[in-house]
PDB file of N, CA and C in Angstrom:
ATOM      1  N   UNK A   1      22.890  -0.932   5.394  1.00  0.00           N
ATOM      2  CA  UNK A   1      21.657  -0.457   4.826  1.00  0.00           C
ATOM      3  C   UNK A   1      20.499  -1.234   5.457  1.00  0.00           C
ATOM      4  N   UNK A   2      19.421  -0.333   5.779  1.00  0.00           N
ATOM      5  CA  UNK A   2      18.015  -1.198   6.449  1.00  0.00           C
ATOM      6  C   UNK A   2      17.121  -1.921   5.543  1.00  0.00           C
ATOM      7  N   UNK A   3      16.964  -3.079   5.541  1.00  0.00           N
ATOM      8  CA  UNK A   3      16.337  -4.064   5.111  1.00  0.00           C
ATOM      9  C   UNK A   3      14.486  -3.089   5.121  1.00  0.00           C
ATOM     10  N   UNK A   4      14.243  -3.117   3.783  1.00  0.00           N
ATOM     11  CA  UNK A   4      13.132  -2.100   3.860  1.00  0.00           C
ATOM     12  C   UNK A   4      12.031  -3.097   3.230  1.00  0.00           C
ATOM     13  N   UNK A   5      11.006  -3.985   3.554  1.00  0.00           N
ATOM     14  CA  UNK A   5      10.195  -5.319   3.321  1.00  0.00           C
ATOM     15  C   UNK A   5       9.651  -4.462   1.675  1.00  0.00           C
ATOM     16  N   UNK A   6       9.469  -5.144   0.868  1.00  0.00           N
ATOM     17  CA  UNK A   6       8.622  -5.245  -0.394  1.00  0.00           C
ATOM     18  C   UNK A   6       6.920  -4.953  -0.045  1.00  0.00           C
ATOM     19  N   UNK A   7       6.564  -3.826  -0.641  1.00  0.00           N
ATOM     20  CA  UNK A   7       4.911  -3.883  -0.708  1.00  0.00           C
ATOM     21  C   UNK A   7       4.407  -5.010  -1.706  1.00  0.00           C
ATOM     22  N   UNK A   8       3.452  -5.316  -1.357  1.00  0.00           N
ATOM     23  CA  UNK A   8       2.897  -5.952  -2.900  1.00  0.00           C
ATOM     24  C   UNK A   8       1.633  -6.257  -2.703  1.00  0.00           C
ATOM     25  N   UNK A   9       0.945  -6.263  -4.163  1.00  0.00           N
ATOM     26  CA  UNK A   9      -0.697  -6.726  -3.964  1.00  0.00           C
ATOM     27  C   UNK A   9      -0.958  -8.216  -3.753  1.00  0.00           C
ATOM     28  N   UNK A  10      -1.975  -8.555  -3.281  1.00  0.00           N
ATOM     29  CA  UNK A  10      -2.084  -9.726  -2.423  1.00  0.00           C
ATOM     30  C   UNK A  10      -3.823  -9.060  -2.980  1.00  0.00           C
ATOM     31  N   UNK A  11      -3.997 -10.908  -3.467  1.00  0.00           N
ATOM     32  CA  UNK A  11      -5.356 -11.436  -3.897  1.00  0.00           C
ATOM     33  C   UNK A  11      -5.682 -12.001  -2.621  1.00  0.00           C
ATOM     34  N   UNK A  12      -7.135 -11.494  -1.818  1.00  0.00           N
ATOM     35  CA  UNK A  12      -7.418 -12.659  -1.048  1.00  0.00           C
ATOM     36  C   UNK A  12      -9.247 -13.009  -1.189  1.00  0.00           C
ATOM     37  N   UNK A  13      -9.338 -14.476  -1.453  1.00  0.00           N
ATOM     38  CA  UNK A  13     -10.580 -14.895  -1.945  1.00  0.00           C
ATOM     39  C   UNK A  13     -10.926 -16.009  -1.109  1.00  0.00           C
ATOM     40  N   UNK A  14     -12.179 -15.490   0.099  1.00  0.00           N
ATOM     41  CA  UNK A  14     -12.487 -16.494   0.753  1.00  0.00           C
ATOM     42  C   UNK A  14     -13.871 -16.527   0.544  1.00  0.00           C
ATOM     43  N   UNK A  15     -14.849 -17.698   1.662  1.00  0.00           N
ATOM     44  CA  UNK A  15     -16.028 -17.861   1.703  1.00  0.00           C
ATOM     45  C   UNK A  15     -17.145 -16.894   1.692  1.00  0.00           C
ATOM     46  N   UNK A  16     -17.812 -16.678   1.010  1.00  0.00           N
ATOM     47  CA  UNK A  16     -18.993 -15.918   1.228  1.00  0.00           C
ATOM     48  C   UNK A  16     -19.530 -14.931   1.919  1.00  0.00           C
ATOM     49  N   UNK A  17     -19.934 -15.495   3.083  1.00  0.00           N
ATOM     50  CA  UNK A  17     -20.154 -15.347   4.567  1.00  0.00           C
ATOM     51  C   UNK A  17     -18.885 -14.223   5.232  1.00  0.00           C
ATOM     52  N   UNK A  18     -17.673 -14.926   5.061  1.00  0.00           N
ATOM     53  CA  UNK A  18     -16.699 -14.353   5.505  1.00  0.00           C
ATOM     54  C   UNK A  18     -16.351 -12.936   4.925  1.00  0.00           C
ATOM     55  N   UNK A  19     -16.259 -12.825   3.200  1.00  0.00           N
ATOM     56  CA  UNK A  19     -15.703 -11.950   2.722  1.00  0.00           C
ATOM     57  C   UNK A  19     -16.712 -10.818   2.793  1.00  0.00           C
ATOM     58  N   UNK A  20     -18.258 -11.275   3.150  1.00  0.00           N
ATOM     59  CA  UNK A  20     -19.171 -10.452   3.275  1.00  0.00           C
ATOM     60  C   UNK A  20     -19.416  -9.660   4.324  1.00  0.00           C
ATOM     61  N   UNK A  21     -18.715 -10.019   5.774  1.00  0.00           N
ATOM     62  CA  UNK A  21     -18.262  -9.889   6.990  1.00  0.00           C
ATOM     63  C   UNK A  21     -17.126  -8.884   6.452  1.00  0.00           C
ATOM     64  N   UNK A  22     -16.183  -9.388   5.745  1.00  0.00           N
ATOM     65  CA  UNK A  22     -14.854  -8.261   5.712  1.00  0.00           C
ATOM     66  C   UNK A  22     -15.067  -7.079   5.078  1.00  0.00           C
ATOM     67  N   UNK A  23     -16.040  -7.042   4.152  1.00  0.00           N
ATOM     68  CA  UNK A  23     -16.506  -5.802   3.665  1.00  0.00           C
ATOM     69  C   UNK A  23     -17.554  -4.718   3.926  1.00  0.00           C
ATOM     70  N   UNK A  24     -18.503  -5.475   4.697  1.00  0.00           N
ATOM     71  CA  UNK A  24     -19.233  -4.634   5.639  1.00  0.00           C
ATOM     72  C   UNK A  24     -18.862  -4.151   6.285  1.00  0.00           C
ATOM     73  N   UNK A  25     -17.953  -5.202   7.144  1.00  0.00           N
ATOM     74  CA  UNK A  25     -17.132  -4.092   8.301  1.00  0.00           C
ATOM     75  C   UNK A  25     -16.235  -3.029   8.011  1.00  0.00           C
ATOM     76  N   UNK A  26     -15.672  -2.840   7.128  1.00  0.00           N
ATOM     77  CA  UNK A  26     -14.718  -1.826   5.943  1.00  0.00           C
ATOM     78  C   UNK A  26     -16.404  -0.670   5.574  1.00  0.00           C
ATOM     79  N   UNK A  27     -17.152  -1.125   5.051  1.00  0.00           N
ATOM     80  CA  UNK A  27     -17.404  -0.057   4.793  1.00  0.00           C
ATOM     81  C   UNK A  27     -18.750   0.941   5.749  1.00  0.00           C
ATOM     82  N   UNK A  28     -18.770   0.121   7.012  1.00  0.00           N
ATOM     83  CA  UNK A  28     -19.110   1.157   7.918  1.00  0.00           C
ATOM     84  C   UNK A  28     -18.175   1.174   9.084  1.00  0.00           C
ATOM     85  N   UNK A  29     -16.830   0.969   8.997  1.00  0.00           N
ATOM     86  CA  UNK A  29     -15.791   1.857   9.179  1.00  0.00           C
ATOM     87  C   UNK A  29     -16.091   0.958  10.874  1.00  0.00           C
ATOM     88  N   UNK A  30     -16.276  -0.291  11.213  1.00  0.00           N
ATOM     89  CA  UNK A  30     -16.525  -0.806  12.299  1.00  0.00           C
ATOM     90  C   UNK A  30     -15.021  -1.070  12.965  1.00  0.00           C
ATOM     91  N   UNK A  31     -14.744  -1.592  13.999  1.00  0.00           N
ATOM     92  CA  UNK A  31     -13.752  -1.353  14.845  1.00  0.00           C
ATOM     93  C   UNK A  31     -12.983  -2.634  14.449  1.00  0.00           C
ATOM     94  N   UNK A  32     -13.818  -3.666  13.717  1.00  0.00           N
ATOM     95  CA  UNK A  32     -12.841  -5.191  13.441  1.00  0.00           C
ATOM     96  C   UNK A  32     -12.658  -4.990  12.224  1.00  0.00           C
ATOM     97  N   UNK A  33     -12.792  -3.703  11.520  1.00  0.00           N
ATOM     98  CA  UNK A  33     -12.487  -3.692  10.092  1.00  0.00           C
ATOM     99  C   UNK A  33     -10.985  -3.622   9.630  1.00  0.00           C
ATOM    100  N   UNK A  34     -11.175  -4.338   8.211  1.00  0.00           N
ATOM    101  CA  UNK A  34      -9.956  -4.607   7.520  1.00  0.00           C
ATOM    102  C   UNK A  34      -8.968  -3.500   7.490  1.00  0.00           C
ATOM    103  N   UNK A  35      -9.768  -2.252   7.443  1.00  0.00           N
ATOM    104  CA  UNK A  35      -9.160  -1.116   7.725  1.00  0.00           C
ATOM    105  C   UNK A  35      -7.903  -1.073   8.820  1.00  0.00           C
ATOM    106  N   UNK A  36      -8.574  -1.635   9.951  1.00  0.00           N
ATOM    107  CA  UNK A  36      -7.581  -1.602  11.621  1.00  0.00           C
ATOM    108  C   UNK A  36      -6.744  -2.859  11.502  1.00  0.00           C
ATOM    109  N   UNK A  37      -6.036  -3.226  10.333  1.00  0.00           N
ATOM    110  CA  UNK A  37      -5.423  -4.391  10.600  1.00  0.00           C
ATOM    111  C   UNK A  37      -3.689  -3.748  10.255  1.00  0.00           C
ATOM    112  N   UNK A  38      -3.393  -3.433  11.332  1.00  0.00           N
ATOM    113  CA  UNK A  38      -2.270  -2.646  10.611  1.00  0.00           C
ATOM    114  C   UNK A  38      -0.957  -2.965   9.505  1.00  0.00           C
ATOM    115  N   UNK A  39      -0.972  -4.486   9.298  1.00  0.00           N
ATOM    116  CA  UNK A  39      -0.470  -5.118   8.351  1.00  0.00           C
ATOM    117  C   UNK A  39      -0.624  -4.827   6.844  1.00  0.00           C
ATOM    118  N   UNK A  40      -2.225  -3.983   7.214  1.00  0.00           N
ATOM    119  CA  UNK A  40      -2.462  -3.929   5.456  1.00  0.00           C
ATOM    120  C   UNK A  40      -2.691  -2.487   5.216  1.00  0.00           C
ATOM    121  N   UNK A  41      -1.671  -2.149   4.460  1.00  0.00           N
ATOM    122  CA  UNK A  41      -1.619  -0.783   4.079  1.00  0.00           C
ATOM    123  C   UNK A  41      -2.957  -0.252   3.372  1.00  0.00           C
ATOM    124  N   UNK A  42      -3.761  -1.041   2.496  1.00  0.00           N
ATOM    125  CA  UNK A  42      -4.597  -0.239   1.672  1.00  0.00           C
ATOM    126  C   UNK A  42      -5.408  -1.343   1.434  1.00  0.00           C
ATOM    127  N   UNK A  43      -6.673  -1.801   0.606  1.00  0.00           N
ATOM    128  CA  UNK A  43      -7.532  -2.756   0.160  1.00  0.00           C
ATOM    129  C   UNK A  43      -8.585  -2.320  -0.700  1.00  0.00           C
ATOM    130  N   UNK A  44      -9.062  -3.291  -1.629  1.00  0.00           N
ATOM    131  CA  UNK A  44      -9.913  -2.773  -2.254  1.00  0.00           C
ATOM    132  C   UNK A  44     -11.054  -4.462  -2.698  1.00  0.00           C
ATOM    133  N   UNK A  45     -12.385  -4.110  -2.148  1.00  0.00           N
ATOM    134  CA  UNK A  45     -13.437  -5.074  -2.402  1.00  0.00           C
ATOM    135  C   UNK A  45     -13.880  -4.959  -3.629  1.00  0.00           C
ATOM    136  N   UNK A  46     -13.355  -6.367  -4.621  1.00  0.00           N
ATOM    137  CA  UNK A  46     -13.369  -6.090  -5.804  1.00  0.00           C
ATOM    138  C   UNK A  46     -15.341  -5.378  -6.561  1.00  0.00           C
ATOM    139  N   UNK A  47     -15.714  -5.269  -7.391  1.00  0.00           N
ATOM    140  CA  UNK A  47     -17.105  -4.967  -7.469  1.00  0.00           C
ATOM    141  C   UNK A  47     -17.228  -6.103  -8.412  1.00  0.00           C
ATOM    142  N   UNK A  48     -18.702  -6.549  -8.274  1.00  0.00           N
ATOM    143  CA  UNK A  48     -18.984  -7.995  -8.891  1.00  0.00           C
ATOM    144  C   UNK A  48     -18.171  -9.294  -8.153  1.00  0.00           C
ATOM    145  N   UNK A  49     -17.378  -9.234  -7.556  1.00  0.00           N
ATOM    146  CA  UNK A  49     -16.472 -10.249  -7.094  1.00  0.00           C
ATOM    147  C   UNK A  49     -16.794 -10.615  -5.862  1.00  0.00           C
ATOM    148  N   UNK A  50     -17.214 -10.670  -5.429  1.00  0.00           N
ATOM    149  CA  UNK A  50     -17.697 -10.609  -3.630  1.00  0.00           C
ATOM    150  C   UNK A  50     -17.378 -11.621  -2.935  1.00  0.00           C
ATOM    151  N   UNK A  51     -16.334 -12.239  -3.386  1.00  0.00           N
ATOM    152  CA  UNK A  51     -15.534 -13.619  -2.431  1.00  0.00           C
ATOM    153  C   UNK A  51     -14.122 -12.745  -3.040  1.00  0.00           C
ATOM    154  N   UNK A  52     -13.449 -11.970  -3.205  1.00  0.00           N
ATOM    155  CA  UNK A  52     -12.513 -11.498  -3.941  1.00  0.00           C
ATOM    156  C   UNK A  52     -12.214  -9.944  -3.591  1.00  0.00           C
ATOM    157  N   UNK A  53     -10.687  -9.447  -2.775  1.00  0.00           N
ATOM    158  CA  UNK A  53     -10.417  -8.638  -2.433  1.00  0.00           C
ATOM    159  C   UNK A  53      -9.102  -8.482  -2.473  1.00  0.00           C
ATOM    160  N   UNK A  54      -8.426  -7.037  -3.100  1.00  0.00           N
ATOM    161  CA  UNK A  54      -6.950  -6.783  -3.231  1.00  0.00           C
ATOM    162  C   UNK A  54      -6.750  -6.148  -1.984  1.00  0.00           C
ATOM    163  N   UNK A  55      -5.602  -6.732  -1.833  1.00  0.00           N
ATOM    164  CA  UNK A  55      -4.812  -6.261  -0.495  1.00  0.00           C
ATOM    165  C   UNK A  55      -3.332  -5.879  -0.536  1.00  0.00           C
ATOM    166  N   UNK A  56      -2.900  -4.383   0.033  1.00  0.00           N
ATOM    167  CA  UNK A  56      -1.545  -4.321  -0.189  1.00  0.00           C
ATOM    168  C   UNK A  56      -0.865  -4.501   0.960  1.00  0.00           C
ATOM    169  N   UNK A  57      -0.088  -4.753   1.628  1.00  0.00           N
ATOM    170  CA  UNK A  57       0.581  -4.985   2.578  1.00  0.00           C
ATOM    171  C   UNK A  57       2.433  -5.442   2.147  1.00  0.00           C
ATOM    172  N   UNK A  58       3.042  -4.910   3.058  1.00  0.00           N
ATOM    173  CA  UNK A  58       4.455  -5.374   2.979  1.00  0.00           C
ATOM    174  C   UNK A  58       5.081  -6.680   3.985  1.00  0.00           C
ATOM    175  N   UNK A  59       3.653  -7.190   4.484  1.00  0.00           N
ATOM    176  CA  UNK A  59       3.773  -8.429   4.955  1.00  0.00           C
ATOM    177  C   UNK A  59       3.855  -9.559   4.272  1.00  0.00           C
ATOM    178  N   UNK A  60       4.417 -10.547   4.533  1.00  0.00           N
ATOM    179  CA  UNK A  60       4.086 -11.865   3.594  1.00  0.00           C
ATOM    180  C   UNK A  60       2.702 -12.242   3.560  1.00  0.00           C
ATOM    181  N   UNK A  61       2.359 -13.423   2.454  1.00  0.00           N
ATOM    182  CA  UNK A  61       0.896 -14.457   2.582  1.00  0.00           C
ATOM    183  C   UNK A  61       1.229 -14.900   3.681  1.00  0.00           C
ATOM    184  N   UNK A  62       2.300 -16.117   4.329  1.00  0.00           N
ATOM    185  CA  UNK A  62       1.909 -16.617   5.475  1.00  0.00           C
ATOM    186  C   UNK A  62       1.466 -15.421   6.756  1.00  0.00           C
ATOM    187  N   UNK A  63       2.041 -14.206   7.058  1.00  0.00           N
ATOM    188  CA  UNK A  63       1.477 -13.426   7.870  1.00  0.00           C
ATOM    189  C   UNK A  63       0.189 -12.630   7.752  1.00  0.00           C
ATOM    190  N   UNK A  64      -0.555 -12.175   6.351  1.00  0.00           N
ATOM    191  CA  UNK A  64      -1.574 -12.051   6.404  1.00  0.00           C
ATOM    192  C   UNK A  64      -2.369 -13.411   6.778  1.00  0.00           C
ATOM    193  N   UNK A  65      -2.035 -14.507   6.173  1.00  0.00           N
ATOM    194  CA  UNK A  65      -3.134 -15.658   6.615  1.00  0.00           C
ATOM    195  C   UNK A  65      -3.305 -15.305   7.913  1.00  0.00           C
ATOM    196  N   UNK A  66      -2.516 -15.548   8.835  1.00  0.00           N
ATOM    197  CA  UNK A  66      -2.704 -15.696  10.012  1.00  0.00           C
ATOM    198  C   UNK A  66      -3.017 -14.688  10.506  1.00  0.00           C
ATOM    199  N   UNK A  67      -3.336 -13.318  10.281  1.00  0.00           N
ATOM    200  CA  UNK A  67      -4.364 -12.578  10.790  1.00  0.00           C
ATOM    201  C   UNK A  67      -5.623 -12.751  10.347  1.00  0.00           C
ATOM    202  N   UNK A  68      -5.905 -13.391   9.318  1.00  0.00           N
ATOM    203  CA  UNK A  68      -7.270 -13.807   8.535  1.00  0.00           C
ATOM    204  C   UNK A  68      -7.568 -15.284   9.503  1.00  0.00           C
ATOM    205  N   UNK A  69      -6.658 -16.000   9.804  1.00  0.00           N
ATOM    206  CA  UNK A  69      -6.938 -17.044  10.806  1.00  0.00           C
ATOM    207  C   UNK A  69      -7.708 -17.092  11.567  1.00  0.00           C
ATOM    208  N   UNK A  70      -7.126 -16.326  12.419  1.00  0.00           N
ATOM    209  CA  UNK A  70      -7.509 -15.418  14.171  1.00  0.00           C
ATOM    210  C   UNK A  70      -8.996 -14.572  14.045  1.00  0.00           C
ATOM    211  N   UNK A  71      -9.152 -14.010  12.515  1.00  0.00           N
ATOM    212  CA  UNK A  71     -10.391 -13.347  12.941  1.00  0.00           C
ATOM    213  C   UNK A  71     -11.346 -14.001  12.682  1.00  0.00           C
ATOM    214  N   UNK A  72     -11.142 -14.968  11.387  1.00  0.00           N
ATOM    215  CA  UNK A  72     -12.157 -15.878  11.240  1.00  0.00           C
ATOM    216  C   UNK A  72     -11.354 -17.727  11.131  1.00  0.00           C
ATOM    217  N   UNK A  73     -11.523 -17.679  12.462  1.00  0.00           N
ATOM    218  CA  UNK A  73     -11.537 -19.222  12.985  1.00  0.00           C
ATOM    219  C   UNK A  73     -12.514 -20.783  11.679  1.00  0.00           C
ATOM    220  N   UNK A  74     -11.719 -21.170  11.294  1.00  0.00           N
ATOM    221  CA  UNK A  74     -12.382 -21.764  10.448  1.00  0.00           C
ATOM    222  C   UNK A  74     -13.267 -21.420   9.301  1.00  0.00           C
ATOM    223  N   UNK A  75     -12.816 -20.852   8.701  1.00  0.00           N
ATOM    224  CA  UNK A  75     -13.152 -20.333   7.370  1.00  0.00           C
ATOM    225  C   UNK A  75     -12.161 -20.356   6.421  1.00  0.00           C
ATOM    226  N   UNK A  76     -12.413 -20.917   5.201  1.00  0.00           N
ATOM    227  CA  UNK A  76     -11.915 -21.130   3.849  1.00  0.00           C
ATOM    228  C   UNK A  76     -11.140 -20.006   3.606  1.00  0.00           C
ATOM    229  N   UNK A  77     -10.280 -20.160   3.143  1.00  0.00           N
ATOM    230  CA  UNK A  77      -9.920 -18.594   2.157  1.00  0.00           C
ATOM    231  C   UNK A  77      -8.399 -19.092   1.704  1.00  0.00           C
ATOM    232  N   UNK A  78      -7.582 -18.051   0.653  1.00  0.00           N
ATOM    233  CA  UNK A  78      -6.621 -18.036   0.645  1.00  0.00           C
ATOM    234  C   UNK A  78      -6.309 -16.930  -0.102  1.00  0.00           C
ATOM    235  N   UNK A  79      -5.037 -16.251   0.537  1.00  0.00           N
ATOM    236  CA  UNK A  79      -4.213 -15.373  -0.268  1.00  0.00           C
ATOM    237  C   UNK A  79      -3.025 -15.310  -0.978  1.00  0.00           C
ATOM    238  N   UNK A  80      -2.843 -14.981  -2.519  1.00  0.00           N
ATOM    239  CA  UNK A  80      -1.911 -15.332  -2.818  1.00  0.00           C
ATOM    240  C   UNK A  80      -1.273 -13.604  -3.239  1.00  0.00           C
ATOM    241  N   UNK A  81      -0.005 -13.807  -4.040  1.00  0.00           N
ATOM    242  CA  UNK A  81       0.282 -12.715  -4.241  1.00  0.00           C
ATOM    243  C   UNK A  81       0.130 -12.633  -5.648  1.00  0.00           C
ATOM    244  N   UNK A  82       0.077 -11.241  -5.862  1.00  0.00           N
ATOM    245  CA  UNK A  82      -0.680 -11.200  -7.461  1.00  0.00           C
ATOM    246  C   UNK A  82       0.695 -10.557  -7.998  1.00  0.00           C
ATOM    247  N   UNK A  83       1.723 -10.962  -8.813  1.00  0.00           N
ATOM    248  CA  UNK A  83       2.741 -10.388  -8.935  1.00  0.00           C
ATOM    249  C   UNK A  83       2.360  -9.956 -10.410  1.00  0.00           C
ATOM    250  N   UNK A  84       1.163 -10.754 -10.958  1.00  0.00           N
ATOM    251  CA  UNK A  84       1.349 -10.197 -12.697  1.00  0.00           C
ATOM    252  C   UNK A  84      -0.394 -10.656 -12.474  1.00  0.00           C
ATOM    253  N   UNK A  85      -1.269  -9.347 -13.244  1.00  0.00           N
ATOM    254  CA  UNK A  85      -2.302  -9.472 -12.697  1.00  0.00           C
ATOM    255  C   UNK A  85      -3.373  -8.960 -14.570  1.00  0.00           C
ATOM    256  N   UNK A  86      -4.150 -10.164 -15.066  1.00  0.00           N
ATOM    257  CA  UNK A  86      -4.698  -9.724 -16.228  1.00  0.00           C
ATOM    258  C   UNK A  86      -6.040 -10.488 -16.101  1.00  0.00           C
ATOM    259  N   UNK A  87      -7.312  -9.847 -16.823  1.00  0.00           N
ATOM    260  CA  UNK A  87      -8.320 -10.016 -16.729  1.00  0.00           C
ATOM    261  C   UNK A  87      -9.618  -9.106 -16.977  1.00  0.00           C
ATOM    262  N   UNK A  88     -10.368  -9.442 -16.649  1.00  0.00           N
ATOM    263  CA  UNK A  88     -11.783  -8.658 -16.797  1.00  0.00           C
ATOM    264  C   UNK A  88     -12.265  -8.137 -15.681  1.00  0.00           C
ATOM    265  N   UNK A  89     -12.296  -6.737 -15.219  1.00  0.00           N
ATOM    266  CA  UNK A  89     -12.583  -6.157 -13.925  1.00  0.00           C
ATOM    267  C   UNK A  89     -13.096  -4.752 -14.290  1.00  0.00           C
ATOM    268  N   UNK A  90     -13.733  -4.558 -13.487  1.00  0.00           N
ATOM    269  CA  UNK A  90     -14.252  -2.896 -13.766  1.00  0.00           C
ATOM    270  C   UNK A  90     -13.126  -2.218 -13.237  1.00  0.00           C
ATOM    271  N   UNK A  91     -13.755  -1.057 -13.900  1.00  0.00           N
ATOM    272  CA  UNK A  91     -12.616   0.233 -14.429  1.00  0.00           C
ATOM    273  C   UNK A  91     -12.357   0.495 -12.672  1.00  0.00           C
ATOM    274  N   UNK A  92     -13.024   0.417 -11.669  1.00  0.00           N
ATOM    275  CA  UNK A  92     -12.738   0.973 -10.232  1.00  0.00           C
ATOM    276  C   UNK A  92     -11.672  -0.066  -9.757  1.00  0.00           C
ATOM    277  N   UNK A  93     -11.800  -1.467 -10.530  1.00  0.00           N
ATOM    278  CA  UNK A  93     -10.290  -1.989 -10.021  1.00  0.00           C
ATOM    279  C   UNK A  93      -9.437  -1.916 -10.710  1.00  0.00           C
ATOM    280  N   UNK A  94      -8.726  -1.686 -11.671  1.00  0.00           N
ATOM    281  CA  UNK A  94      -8.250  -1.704 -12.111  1.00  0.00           C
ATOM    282  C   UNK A  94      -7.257  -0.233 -12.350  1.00  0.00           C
ATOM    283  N   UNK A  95      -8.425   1.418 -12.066  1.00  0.00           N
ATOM    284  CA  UNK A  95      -7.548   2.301 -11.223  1.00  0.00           C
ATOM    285  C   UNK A  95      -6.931   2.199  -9.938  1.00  0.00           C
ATOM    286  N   UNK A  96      -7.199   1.605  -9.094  1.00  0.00           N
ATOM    287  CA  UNK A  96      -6.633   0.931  -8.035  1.00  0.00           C
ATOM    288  C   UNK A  96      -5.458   0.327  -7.963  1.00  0.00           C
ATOM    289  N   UNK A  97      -5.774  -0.633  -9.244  1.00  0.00           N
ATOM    290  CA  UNK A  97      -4.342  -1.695  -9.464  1.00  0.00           C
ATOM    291  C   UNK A  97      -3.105  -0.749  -9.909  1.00  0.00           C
ATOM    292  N   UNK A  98      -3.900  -0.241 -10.895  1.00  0.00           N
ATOM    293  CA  UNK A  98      -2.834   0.547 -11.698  1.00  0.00           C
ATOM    294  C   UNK A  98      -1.898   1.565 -10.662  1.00  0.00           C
ATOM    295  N   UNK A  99      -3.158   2.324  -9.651  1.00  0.00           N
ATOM    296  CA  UNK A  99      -2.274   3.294  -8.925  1.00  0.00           C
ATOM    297  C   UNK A  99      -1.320   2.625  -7.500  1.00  0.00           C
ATOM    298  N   UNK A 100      -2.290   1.560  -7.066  1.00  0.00           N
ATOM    299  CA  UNK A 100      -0.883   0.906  -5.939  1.00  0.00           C
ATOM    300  C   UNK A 100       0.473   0.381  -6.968  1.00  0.00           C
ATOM    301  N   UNK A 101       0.610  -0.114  -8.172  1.00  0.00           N
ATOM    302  CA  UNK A 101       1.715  -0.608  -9.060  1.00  0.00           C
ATOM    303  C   UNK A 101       2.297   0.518  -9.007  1.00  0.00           C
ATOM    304  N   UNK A 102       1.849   1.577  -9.419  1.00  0.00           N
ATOM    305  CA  UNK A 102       2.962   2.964  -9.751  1.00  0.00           C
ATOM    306  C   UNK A 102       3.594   3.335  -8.274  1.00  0.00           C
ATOM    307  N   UNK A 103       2.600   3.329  -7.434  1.00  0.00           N
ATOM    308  CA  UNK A 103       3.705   3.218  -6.766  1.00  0.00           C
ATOM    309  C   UNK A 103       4.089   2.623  -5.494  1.00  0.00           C
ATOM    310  N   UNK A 104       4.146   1.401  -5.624  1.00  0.00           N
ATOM    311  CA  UNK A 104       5.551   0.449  -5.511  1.00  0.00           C
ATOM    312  C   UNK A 104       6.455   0.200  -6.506  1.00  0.00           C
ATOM    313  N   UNK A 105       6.202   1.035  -7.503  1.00  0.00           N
ATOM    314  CA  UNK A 105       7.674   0.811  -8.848  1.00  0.00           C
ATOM    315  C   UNK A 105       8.571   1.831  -8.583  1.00  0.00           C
ATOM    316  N   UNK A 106       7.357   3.238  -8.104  1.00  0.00           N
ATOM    317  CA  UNK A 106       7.815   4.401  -7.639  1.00  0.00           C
ATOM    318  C   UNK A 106       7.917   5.599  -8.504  1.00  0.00           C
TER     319      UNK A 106
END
């Protein structure tokens, strides 16, 4: 049987500057955008949160870091994985959350 990798959501919360860079470029669809990183299946820039972005990918944290490395050379950040996820977020994240969970449960 083929070893088929785990999706999962992945919190990633870096510097300012940086995360403000990752979301601009996402949302005019620029050529270094988070979008073209083919590691990450889907993302979402939290609203109100603006150092704070969900990421799905079936890559590990150490392999997203290190594409977050490479693009931004010295910059803060870290991603962890969000395996159990509760809090205060607007309703646009939280349809998000809800619909990448359904399905990776399936």
């Amino acid at each position: 049987m083929p070893f088929i990798p785990q999706t999962r959501i992945y919190l990633l919360h870096g510097e300012k500057d940086m995360m403000s860079s990752v979301a601009l470029s996402a949302l005019l669809h620029l050529p270094n955008s988070i979008e073209n990183i083919p590691i990450i299946r889907n993302f979402l820039s939290v609203p109100n949160l603006p150092e704070a972005m969900f990421l799905i990918s079936s890559s590990t944290a150490t392999e997203l870091a290190a594409e977050f490395r490479t693009r931004f050379p010295g910059k803060l950040f870290v991603i962890t994985s969000a395996d159990e996820i509760d809090g205060l977020l607007p309703k646009v994240a939280w349809d998000f959350l809800n619909a990448q969970r359904t399905q990776l449960v399936g």
